[in-house]
N, C-alpha and C. Protein backbone atom coordinates (compact mmCIF):
# COMPACT_ATOMS: atom_id res chain seq x y z
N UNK A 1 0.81 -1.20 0.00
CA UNK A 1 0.00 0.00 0.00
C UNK A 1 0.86 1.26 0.00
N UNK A 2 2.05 1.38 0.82
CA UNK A 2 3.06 2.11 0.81
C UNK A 2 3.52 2.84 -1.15
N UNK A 3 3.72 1.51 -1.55
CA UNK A 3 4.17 1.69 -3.14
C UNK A 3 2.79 2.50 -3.46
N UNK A 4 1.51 2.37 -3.30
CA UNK A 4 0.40 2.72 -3.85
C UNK A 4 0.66 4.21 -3.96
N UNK A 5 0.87 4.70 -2.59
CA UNK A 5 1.01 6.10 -2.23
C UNK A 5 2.17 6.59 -2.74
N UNK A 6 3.83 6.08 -3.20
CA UNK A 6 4.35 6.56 -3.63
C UNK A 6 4.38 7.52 -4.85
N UNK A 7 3.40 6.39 -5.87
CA UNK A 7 3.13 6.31 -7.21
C UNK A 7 2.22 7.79 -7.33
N UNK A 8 0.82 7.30 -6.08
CA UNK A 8 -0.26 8.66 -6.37
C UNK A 8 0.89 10.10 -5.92
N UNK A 9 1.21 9.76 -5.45
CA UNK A 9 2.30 11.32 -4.92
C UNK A 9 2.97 12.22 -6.54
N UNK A 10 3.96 11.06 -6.86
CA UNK A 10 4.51 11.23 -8.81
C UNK A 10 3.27 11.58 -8.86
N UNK A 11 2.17 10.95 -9.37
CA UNK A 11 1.48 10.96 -10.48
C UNK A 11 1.08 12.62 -9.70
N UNK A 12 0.43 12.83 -8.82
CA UNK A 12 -0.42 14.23 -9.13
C UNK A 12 0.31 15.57 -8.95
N UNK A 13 1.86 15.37 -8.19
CA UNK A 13 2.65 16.26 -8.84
C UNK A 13 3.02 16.50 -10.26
N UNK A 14 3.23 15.48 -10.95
CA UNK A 14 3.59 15.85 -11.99
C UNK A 14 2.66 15.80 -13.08
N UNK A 15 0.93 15.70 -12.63
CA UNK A 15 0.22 16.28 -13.24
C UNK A 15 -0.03 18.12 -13.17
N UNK A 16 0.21 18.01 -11.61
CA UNK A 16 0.16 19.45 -11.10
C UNK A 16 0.98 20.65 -12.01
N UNK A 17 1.91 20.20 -12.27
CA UNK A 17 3.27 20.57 -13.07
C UNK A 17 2.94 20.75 -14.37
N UNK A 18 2.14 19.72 -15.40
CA UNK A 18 1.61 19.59 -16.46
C UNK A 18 0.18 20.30 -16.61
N UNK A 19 -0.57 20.85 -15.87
CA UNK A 19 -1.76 21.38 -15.63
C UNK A 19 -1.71 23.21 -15.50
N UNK A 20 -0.19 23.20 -14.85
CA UNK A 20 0.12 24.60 -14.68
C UNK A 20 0.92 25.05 -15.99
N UNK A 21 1.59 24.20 -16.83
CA UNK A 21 2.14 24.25 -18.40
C UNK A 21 0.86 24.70 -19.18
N UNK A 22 -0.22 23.44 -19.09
CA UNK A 22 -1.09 24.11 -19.88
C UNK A 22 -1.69 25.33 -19.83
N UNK A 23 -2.12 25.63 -18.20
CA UNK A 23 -3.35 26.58 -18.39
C UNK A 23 -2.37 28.19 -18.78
N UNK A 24 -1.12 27.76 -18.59
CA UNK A 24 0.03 29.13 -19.04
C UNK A 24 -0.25 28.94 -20.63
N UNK A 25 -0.31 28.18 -21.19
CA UNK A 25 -0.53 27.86 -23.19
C UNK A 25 -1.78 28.74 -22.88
N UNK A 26 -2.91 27.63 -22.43
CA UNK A 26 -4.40 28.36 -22.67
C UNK A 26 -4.29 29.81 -23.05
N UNK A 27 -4.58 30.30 -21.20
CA UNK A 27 -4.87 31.79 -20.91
C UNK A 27 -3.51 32.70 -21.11
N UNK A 28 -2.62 32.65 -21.43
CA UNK A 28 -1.89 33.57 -21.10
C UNK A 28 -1.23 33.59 -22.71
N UNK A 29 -0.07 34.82 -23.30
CA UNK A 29 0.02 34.52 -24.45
C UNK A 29 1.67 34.46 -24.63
N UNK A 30 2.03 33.40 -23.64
CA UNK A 30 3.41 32.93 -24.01
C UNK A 30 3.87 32.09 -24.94
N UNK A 31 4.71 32.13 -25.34
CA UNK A 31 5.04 30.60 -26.15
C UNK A 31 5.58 29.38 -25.17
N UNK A 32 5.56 28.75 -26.16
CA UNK A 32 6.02 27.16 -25.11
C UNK A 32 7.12 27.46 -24.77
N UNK A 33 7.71 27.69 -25.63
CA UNK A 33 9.11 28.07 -25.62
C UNK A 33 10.03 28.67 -23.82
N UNK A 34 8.51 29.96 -23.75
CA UNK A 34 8.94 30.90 -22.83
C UNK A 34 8.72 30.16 -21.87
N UNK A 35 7.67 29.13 -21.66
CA UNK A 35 7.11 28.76 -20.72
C UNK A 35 7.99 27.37 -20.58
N UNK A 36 8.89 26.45 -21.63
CA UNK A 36 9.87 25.65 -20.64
C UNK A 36 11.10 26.36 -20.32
N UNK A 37 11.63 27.67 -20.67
CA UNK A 37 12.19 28.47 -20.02
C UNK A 37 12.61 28.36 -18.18
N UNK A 38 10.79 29.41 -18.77
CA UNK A 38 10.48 29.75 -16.77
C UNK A 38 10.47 28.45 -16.21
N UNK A 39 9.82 27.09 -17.00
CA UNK A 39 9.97 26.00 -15.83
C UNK A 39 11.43 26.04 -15.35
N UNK A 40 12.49 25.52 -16.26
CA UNK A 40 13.74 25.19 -15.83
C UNK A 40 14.57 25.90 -15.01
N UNK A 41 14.38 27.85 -15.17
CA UNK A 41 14.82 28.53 -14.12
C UNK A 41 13.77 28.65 -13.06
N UNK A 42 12.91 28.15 -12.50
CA UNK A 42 12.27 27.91 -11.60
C UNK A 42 12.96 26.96 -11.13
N UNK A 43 12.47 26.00 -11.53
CA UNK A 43 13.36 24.50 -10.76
C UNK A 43 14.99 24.95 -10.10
N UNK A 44 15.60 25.97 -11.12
CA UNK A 44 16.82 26.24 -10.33
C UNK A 44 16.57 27.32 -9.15
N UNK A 45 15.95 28.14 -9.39
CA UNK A 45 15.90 28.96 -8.45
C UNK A 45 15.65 28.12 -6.84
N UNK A 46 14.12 27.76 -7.26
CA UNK A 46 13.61 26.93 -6.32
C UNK A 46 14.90 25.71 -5.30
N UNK A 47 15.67 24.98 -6.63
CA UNK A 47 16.88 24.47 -5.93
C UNK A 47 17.79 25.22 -5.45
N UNK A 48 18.06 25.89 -5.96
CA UNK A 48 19.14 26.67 -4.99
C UNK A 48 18.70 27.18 -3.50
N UNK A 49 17.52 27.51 -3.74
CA UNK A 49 17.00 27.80 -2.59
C UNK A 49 16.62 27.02 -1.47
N UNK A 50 16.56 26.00 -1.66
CA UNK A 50 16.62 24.66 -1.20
C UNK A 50 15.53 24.36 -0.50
N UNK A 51 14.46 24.98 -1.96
CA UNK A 51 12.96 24.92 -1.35
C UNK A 51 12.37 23.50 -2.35
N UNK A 52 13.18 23.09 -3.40
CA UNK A 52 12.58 22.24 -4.45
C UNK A 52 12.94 20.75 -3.51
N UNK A 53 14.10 20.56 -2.86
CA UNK A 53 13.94 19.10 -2.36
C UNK A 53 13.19 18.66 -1.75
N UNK A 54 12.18 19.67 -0.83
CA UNK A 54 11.52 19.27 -0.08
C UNK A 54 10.58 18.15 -1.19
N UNK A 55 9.97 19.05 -2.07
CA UNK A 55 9.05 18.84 -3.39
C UNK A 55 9.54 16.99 -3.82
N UNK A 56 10.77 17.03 -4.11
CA UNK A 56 11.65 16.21 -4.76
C UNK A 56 11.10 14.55 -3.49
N UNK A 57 11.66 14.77 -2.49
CA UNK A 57 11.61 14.02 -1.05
C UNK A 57 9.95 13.60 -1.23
N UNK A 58 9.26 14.83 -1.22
CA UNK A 58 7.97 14.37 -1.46
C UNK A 58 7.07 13.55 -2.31
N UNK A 59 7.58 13.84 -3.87
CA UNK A 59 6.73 13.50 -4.62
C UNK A 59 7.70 12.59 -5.74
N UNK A 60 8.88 12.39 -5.18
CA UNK A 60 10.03 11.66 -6.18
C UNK A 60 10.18 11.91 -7.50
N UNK A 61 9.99 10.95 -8.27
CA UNK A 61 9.77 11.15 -9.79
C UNK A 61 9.18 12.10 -10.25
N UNK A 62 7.89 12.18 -9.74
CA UNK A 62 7.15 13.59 -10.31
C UNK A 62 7.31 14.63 -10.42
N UNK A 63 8.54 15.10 -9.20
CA UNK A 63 8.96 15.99 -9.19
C UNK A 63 10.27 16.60 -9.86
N UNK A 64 11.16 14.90 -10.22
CA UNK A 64 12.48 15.11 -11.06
C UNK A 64 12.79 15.07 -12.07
N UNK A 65 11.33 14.35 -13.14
CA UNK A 65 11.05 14.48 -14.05
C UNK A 65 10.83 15.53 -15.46
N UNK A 66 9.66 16.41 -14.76
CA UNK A 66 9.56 17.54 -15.03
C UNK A 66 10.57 18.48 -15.24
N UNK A 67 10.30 19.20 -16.09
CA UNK A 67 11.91 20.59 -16.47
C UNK A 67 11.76 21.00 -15.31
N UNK A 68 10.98 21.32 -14.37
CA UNK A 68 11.08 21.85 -12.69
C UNK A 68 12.90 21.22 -12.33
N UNK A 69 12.42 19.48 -12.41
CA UNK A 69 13.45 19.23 -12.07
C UNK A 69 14.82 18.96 -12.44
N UNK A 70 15.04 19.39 -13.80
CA UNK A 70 15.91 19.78 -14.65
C UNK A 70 16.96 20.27 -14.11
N UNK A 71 16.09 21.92 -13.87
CA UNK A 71 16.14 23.00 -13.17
C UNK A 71 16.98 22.81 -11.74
N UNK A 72 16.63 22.00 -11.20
CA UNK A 72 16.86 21.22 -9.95
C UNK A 72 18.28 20.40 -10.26
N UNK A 73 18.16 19.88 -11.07
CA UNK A 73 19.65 18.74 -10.94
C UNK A 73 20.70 20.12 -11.44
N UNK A 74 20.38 20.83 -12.11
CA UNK A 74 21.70 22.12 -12.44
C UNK A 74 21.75 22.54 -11.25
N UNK A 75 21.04 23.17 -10.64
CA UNK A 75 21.46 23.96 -9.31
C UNK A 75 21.86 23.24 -8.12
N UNK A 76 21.81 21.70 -8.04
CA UNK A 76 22.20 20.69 -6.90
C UNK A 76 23.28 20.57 -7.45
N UNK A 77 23.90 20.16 -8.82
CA UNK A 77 24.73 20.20 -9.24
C UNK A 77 26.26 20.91 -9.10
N UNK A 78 25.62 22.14 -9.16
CA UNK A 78 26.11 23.65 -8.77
C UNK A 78 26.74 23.80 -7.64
N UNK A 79 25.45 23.52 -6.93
CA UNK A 79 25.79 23.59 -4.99
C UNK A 79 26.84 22.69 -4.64
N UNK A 80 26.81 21.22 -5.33
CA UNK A 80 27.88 20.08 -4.85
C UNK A 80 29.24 20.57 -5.61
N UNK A 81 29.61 21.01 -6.68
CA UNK A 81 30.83 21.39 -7.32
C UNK A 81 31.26 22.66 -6.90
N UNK A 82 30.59 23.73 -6.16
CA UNK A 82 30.99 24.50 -5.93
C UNK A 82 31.72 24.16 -4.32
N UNK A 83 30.94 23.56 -3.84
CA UNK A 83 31.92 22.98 -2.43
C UNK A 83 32.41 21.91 -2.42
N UNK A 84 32.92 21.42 -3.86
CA UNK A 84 34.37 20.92 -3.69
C UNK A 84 35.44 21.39 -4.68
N UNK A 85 34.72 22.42 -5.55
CA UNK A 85 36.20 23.24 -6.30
C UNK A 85 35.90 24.72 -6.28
N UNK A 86 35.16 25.12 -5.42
CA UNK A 86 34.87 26.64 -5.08
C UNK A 86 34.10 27.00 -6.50
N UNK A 87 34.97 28.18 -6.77
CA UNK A 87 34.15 29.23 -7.97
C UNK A 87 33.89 28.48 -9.30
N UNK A 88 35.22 27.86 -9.48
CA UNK A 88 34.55 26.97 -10.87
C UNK A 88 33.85 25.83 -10.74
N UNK A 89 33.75 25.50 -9.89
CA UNK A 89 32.32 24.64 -9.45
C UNK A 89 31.02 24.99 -10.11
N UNK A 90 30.78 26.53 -10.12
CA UNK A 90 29.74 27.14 -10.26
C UNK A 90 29.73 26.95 -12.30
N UNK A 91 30.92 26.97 -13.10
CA UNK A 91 30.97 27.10 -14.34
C UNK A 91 30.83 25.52 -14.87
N UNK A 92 30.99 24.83 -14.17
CA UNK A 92 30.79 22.60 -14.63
C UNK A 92 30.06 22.34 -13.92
N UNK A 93 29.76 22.51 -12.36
CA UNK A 93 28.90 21.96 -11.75
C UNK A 93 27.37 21.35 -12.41
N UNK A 94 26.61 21.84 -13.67
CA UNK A 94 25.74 21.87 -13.65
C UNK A 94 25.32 21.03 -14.72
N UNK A 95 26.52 21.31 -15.47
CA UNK A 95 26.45 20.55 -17.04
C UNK A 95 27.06 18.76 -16.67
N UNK A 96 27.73 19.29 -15.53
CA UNK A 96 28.26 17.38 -15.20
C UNK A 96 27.33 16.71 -14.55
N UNK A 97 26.48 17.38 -13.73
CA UNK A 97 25.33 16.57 -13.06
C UNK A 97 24.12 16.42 -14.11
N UNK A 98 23.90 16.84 -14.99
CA UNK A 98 23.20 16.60 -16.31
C UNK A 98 23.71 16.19 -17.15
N UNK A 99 24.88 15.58 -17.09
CA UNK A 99 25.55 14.97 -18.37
C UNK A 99 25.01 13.71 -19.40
N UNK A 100 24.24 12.61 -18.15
CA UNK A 100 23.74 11.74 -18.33
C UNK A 100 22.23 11.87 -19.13
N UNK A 101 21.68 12.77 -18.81
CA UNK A 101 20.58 13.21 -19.26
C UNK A 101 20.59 14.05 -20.48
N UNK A 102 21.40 14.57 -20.71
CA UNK A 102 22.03 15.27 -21.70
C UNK A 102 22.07 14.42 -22.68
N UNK A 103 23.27 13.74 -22.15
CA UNK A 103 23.89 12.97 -23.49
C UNK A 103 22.86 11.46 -24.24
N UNK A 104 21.78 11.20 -23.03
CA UNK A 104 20.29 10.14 -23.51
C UNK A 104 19.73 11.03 -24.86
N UNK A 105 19.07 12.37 -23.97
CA UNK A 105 18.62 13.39 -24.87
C UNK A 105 18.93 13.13 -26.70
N UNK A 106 20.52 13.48 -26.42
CA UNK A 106 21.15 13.57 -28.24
C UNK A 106 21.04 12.44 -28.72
N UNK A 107 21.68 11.43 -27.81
CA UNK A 107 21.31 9.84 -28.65
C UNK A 107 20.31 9.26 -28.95
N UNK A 108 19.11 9.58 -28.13
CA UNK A 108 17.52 9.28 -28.72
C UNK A 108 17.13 9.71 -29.81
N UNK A 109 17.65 11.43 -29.43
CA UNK A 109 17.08 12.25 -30.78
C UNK A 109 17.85 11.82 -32.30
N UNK A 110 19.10 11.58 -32.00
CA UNK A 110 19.60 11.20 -33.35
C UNK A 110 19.02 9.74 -34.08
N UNK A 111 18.80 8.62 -32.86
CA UNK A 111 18.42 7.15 -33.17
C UNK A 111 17.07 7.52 -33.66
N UNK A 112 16.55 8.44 -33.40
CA UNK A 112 15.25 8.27 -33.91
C UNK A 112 14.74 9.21 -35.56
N UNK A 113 16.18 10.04 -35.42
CA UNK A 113 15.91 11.22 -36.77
C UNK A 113 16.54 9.87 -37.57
N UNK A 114 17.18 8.88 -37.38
CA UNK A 114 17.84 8.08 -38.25
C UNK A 114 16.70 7.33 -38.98
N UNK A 115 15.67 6.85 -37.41
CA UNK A 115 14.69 5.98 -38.16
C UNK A 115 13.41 6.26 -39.18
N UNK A 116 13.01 7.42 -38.96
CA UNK A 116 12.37 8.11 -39.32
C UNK A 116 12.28 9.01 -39.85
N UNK A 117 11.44 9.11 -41.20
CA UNK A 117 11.51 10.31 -42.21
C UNK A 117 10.59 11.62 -41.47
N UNK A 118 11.38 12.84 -41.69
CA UNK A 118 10.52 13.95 -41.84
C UNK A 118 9.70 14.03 -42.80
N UNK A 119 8.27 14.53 -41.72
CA UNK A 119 7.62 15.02 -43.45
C UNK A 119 7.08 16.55 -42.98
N UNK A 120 6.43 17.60 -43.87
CA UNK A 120 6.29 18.83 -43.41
C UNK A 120 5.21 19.14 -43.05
N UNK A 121 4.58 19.84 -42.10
CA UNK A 121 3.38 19.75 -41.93
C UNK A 121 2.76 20.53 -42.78
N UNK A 122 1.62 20.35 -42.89
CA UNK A 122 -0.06 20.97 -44.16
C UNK A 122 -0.72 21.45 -43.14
């Protein structure tokens, strides 16, 4: 039952997360663009501030998933490289704790531009 509750925790954060994406599309007249922006410097802000782990602790996946938590692995990132190589901590810290995620990112996207033809939209 424990697992039950883990799962509902993910799931309605990171609907919560996906619900607040949309109704920013709906009503408001940003682009997506702007709006995974603000997620990802949110998630950092929020991490740095060391208000997002709570979130993270709470709702696990749901919460690390999301560009929120993107946002989040750069600025934890940050925080851990900067206290163990000071200032340039702050210039790698962020890109090495996303490296892994990064580097899935390009290899999916390429395995899949390989398999598949573009076509243009009508």
């Amino acid at each position: 039952m424990d697992l039950f509750w883990e799962y509902a925790r993910a799931f309605l954060c990171g609907g919560v997360l996906c619900l607040i994406g949309q109704l920013l599309i709906d009503k408001t007249s940003l682009t997506p663009a702007k709006i995974l922006v603000t997620y990802v410097v949110s998630g950092v802000v929020l991490g740095g501030l060391g208000i997002y782990e709570h979130l993270v602790d709470f709702a696990g996946a749901g919460a690390t998933v999301p560009l929120t938590g993107f946002g989040y692995l750069l600025a934890k990132g940050v925080r851990k490289a900067v206290e163990e190589q000071g200032v340039m901590g702050a210039l790698t810290g962020g890109i090495t704790a996303a490296a892994g995620g990064i580097t899935a990112a390009i290899f999916f996207g390429y395995l899949v531009a390989l398999l598949f033809k573009p076509k243009p939209k009508s």
